[in-house]
PDB file of N, CA and C in Angstrom:
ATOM      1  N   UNK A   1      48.904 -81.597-172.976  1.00  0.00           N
ATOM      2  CA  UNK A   1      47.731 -82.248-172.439  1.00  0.00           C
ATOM      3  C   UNK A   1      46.461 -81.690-173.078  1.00  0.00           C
ATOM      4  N   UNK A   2      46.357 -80.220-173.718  1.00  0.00           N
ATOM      5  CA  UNK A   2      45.055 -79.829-173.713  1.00  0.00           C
ATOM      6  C   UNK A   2      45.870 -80.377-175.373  1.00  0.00           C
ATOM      7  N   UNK A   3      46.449 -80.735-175.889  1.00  0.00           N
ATOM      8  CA  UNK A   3      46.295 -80.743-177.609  1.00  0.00           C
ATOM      9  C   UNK A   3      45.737 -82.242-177.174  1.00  0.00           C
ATOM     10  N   UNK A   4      45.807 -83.267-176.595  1.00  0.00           N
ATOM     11  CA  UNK A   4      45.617 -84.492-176.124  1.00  0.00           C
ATOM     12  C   UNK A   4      44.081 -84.264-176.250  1.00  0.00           C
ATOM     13  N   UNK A   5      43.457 -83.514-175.192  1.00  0.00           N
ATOM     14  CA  UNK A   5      41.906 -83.982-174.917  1.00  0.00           C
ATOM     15  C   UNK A   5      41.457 -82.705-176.044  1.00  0.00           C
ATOM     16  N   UNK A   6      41.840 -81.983-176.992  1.00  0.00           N
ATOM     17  CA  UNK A   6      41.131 -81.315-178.113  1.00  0.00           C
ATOM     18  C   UNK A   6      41.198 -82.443-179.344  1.00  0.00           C
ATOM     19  N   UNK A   7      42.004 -83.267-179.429  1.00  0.00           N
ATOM     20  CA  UNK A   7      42.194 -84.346-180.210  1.00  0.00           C
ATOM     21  C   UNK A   7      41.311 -85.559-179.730  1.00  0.00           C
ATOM     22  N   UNK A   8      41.214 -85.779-179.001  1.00  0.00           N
ATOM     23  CA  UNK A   8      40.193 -86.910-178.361  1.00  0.00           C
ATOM     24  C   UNK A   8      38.792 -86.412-178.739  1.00  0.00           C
ATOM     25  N   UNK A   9      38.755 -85.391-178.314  1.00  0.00           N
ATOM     26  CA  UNK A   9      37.248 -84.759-178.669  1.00  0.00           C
ATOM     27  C   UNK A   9      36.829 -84.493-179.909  1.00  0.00           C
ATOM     28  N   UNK A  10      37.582 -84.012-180.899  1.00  0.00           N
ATOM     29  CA  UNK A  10      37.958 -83.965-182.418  1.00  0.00           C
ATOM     30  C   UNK A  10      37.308 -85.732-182.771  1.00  0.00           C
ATOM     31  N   UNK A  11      37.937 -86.757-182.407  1.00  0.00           N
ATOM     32  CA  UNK A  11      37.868 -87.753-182.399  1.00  0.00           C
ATOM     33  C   UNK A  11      36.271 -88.286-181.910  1.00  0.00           C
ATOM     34  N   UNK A  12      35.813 -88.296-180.852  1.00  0.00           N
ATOM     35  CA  UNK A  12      34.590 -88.801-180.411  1.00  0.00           C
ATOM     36  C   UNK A  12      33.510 -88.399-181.468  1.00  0.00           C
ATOM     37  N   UNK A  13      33.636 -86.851-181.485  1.00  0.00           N
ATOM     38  CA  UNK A  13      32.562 -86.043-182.275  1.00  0.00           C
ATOM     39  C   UNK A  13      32.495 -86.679-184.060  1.00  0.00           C
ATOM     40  N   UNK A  14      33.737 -87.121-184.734  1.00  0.00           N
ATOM     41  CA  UNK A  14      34.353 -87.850-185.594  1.00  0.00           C
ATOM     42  C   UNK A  14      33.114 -89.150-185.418  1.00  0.00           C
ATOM     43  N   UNK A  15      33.174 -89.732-184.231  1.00  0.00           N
ATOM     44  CA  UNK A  15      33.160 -91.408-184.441  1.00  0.00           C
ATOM     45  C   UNK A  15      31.184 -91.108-183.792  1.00  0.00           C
ATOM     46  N   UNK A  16      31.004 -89.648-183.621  1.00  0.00           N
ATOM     47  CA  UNK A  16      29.246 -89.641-183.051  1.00  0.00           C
ATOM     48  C   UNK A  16      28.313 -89.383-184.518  1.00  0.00           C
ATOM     49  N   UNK A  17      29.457 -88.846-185.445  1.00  0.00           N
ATOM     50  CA  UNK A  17      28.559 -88.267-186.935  1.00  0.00           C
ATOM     51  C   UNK A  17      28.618 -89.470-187.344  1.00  0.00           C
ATOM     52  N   UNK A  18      29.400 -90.754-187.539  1.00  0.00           N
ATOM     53  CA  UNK A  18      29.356 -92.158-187.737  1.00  0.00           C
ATOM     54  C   UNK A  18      28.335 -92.464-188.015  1.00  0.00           C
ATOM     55  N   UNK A  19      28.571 -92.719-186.519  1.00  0.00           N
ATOM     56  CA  UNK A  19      27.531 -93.625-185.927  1.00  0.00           C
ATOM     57  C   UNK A  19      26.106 -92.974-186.400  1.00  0.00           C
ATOM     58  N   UNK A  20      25.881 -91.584-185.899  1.00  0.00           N
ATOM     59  CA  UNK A  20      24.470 -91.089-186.594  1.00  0.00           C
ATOM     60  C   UNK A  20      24.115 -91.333-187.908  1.00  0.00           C
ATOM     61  N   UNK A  21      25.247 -91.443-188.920  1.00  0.00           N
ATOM     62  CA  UNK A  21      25.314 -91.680-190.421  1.00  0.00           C
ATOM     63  C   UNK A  21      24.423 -93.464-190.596  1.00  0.00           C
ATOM     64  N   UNK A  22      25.039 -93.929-190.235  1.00  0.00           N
ATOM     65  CA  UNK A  22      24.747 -95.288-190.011  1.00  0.00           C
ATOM     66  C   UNK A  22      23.618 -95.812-189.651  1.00  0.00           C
ATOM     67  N   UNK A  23      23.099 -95.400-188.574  1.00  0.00           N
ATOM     68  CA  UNK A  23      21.452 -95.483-187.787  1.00  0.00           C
ATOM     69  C   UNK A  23      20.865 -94.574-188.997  1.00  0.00           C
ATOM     70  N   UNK A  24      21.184 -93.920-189.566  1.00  0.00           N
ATOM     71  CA  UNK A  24      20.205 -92.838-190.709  1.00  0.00           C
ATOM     72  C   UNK A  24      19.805 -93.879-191.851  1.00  0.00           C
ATOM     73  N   UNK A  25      21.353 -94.672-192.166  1.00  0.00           N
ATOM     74  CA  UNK A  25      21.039 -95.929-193.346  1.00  0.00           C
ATOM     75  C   UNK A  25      20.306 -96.967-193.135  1.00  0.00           C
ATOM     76  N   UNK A  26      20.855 -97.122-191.370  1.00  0.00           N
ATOM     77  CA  UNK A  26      19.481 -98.956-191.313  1.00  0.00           C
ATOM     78  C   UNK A  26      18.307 -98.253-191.313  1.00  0.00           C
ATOM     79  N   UNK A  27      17.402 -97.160-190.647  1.00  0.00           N
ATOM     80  CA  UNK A  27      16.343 -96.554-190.236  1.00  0.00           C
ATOM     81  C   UNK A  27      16.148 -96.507-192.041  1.00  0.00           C
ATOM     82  N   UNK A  28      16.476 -95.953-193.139  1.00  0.00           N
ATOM     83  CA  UNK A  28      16.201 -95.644-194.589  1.00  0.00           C
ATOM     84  C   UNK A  28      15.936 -97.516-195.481  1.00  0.00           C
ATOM     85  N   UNK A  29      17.038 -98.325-194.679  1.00  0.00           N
ATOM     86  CA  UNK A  29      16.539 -99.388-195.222  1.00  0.00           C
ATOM     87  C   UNK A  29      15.508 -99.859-195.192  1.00  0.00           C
ATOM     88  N   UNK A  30      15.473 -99.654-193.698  1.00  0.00           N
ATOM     89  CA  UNK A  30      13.666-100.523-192.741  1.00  0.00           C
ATOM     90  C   UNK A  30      13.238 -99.622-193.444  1.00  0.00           C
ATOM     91  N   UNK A  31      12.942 -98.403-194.063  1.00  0.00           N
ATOM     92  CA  UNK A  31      11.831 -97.723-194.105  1.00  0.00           C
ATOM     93  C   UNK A  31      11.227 -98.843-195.612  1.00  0.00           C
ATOM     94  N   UNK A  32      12.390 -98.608-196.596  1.00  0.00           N
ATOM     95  CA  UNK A  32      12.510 -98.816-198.110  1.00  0.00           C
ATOM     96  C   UNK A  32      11.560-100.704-197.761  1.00  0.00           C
ATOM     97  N   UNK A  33      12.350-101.199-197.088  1.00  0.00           N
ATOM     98  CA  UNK A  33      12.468-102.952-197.142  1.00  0.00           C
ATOM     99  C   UNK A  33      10.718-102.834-196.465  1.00  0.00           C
ATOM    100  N   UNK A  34      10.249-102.400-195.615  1.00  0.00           N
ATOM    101  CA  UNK A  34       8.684-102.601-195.255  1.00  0.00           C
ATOM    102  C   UNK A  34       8.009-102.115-196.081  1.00  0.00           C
ATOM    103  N   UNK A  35       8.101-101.155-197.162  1.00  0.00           N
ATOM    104  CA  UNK A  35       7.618-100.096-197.947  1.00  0.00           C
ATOM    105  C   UNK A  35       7.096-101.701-199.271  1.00  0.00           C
ATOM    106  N   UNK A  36       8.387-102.312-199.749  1.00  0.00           N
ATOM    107  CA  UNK A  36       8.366-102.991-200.473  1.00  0.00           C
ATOM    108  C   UNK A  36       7.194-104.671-199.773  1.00  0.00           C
ATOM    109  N   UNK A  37       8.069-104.674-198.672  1.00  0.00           N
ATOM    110  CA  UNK A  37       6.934-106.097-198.300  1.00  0.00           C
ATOM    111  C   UNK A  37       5.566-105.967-197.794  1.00  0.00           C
ATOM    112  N   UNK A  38       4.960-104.188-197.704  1.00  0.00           N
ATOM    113  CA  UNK A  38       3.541-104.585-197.860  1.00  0.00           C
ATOM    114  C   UNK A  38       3.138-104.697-199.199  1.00  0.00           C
ATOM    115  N   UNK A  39       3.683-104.663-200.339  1.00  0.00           N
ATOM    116  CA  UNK A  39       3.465-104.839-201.423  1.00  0.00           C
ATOM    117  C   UNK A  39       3.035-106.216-202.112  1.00  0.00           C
ATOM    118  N   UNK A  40       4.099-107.011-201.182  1.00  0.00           N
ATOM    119  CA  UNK A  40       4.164-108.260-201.402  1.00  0.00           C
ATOM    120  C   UNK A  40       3.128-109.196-200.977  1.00  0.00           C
ATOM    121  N   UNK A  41       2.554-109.871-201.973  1.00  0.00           N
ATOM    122  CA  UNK A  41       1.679-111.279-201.251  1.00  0.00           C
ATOM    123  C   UNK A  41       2.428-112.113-200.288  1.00  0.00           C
ATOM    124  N   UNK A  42       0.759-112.567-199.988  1.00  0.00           N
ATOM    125  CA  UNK A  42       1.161-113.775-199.045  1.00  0.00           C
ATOM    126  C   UNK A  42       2.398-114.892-199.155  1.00  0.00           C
ATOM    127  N   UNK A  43       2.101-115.378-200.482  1.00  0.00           N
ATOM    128  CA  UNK A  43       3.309-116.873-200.646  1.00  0.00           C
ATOM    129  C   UNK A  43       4.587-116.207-201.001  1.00  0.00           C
ATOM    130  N   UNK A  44       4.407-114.683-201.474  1.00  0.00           N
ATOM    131  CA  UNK A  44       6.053-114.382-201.636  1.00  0.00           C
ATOM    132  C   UNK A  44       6.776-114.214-200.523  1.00  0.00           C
ATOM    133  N   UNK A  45       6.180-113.470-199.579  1.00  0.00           N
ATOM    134  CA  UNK A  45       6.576-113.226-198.084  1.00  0.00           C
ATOM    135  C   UNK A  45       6.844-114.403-197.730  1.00  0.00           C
ATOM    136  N   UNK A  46       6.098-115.544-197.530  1.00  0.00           N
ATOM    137  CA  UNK A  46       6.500-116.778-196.990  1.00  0.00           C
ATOM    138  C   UNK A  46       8.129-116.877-197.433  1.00  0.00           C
ATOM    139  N   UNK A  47       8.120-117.318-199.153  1.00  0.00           N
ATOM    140  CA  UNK A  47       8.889-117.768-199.635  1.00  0.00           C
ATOM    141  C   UNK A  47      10.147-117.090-199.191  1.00  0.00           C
ATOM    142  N   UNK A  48      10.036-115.609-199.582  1.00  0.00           N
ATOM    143  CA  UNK A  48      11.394-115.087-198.792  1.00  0.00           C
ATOM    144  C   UNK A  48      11.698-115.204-197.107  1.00  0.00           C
ATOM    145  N   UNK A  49      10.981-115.038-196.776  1.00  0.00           N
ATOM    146  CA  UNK A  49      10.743-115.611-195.583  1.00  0.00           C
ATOM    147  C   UNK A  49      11.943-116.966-195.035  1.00  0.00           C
ATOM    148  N   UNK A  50      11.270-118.156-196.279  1.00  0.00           N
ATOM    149  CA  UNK A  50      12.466-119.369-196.036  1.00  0.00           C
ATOM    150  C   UNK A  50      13.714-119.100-196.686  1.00  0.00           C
ATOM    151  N   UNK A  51      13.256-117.979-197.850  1.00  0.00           N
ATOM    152  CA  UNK A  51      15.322-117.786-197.955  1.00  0.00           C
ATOM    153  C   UNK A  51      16.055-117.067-197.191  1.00  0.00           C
ATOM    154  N   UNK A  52      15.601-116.746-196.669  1.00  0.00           N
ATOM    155  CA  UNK A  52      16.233-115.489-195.406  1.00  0.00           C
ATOM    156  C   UNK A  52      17.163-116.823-194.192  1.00  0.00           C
ATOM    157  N   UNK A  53      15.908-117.564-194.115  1.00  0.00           N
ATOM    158  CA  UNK A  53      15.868-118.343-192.932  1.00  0.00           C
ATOM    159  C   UNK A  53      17.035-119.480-193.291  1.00  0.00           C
ATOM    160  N   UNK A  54      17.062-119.799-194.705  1.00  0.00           N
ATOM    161  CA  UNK A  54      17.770-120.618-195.350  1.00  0.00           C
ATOM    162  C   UNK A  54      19.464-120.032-195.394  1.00  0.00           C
ATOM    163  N   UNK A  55      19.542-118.221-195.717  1.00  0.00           N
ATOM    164  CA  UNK A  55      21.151-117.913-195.916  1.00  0.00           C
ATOM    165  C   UNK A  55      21.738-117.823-194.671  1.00  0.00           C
ATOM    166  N   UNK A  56      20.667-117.409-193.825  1.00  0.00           N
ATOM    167  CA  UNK A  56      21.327-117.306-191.882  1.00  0.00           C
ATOM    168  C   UNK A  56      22.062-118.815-191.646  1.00  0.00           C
ATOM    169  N   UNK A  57      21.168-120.158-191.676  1.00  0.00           N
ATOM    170  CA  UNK A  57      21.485-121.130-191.325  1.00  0.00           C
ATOM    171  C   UNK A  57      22.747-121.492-192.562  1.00  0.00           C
ATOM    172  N   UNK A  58      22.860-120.843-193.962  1.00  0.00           N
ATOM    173  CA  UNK A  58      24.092-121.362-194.318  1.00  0.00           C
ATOM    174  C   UNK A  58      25.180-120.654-193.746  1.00  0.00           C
ATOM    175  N   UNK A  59      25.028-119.212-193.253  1.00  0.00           N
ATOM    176  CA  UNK A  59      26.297-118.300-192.880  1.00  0.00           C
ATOM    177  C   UNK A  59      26.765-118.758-191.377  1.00  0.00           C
ATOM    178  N   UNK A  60      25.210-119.192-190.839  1.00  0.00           N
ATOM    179  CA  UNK A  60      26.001-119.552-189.586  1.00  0.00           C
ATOM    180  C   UNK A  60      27.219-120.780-188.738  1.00  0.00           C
ATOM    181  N   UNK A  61      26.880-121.720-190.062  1.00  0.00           N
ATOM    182  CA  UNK A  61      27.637-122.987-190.321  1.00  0.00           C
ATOM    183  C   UNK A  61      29.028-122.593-191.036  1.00  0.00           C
ATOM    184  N   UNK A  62      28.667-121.872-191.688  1.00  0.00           N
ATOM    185  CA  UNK A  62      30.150-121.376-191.935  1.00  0.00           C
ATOM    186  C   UNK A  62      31.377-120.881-191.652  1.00  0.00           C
ATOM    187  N   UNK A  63      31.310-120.079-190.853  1.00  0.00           N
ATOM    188  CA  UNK A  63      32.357-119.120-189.806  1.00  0.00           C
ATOM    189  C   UNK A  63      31.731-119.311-188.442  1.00  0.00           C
ATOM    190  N   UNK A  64      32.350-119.105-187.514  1.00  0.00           N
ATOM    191  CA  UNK A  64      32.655-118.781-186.125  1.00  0.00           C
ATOM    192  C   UNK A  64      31.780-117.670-185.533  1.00  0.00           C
ATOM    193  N   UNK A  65      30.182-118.185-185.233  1.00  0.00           N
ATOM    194  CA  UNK A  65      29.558-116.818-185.162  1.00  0.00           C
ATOM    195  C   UNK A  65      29.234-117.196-183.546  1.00  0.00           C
ATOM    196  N   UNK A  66      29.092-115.889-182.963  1.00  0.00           N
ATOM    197  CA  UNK A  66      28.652-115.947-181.401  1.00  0.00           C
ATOM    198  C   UNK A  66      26.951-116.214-181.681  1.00  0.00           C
ATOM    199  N   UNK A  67      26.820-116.976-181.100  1.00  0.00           N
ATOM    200  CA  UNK A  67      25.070-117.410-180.876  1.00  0.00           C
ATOM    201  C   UNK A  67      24.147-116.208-179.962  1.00  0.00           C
ATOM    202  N   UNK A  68      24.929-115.296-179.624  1.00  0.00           N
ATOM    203  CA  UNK A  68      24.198-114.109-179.485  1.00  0.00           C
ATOM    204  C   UNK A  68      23.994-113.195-180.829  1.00  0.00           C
ATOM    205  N   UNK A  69      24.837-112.968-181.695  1.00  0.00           N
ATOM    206  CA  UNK A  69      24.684-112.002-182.628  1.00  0.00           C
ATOM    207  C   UNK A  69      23.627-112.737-183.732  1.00  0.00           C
ATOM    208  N   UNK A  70      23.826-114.086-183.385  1.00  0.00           N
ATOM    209  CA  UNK A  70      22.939-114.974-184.625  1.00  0.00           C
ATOM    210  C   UNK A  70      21.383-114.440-184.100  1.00  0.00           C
ATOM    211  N   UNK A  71      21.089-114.673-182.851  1.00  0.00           N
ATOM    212  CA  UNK A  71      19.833-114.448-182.436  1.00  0.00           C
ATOM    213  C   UNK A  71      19.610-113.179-182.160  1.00  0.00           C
ATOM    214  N   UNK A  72      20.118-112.298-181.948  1.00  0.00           N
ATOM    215  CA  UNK A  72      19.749-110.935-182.376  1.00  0.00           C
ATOM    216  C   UNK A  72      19.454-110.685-183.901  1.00  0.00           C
ATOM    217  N   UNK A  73      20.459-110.838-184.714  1.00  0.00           N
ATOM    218  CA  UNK A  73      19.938-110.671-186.217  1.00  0.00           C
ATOM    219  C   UNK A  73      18.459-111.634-186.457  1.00  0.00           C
ATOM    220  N   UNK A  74      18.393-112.764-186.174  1.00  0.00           N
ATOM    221  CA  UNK A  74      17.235-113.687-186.207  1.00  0.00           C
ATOM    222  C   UNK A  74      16.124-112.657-185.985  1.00  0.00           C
ATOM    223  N   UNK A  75      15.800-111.848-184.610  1.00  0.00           N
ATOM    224  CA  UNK A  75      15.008-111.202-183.804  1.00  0.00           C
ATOM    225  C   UNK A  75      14.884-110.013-184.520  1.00  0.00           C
ATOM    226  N   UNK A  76      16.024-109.183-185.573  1.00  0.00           N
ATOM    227  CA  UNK A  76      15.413-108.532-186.344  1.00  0.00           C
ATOM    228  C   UNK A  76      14.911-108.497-187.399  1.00  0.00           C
ATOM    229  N   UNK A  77      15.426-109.882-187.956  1.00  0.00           N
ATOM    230  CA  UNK A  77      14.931-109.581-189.167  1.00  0.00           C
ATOM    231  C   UNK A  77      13.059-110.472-189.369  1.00  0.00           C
ATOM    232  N   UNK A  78      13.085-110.928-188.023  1.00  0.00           N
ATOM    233  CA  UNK A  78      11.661-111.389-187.691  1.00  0.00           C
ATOM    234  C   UNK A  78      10.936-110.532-187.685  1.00  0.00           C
ATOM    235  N   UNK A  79      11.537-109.143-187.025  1.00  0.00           N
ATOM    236  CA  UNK A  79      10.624-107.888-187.049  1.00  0.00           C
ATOM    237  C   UNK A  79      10.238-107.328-187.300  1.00  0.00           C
ATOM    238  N   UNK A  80      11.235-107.503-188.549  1.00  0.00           N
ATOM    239  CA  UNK A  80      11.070-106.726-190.146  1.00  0.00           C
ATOM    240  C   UNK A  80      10.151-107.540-190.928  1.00  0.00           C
ATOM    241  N   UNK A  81      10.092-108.794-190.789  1.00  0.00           N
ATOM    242  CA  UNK A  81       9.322-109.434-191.333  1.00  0.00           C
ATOM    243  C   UNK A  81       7.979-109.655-190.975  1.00  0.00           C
ATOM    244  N   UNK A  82       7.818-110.171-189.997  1.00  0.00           N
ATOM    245  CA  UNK A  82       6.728-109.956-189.293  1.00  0.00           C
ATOM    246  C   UNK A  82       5.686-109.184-188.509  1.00  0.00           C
ATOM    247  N   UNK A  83       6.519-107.456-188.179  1.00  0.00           N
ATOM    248  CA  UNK A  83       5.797-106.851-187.657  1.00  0.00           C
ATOM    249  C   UNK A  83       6.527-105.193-188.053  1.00  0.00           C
ATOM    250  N   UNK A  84       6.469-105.205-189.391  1.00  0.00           N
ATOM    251  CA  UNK A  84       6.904-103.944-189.863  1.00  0.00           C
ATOM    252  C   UNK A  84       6.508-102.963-189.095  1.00  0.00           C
ATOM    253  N   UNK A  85       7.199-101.830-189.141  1.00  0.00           N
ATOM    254  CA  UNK A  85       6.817-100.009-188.397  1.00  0.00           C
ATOM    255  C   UNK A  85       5.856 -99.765-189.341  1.00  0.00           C
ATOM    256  N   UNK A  86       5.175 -98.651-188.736  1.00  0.00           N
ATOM    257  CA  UNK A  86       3.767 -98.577-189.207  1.00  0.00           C
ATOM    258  C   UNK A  86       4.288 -97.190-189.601  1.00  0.00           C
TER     259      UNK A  86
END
């Protein structure tokens, strides 16, 4: 029983450096991806803007997506777009 819950715990601590790994990469993207679009003019922002808006609506027609995860991604990447971290 105790090799059971030293292995479980082995395990959690395993799947918590993950997860921290991961939040370290989106947090480094947002940093990189806002870094780059205050750079950017007005009509380019737009423009990417509609391709963004354009590959969501092709991916979402494509496969089997829950209309929650669509509108969450929608909601971030609006955020990113529209109201970068300062």
């Amino acid at each position: 029983m105790k090799n059971l819950i030293a292995e479980l715990l082995i395990r959690l601590a395993e799947k918590e450096t993950e997860s921290k790994e991961l939040v370290a990469q989106v947090e480094a993207l947002e940093i990189v991806v806002t870094a780059l679009l205050r750079k950017t003019d007005a009509e380019q922002l737009r423009q990417i803007n509609e391709s963004i808006n354009s590959a969501i609506q092709t991916a979402s027609t494509g496969e089997q997506q829950h209309p929650e995860d669509l509108t969450l991604l929608q909601s971030y990447i609006q955020r990113l777009l529209n109201h970068p971290r300062q």
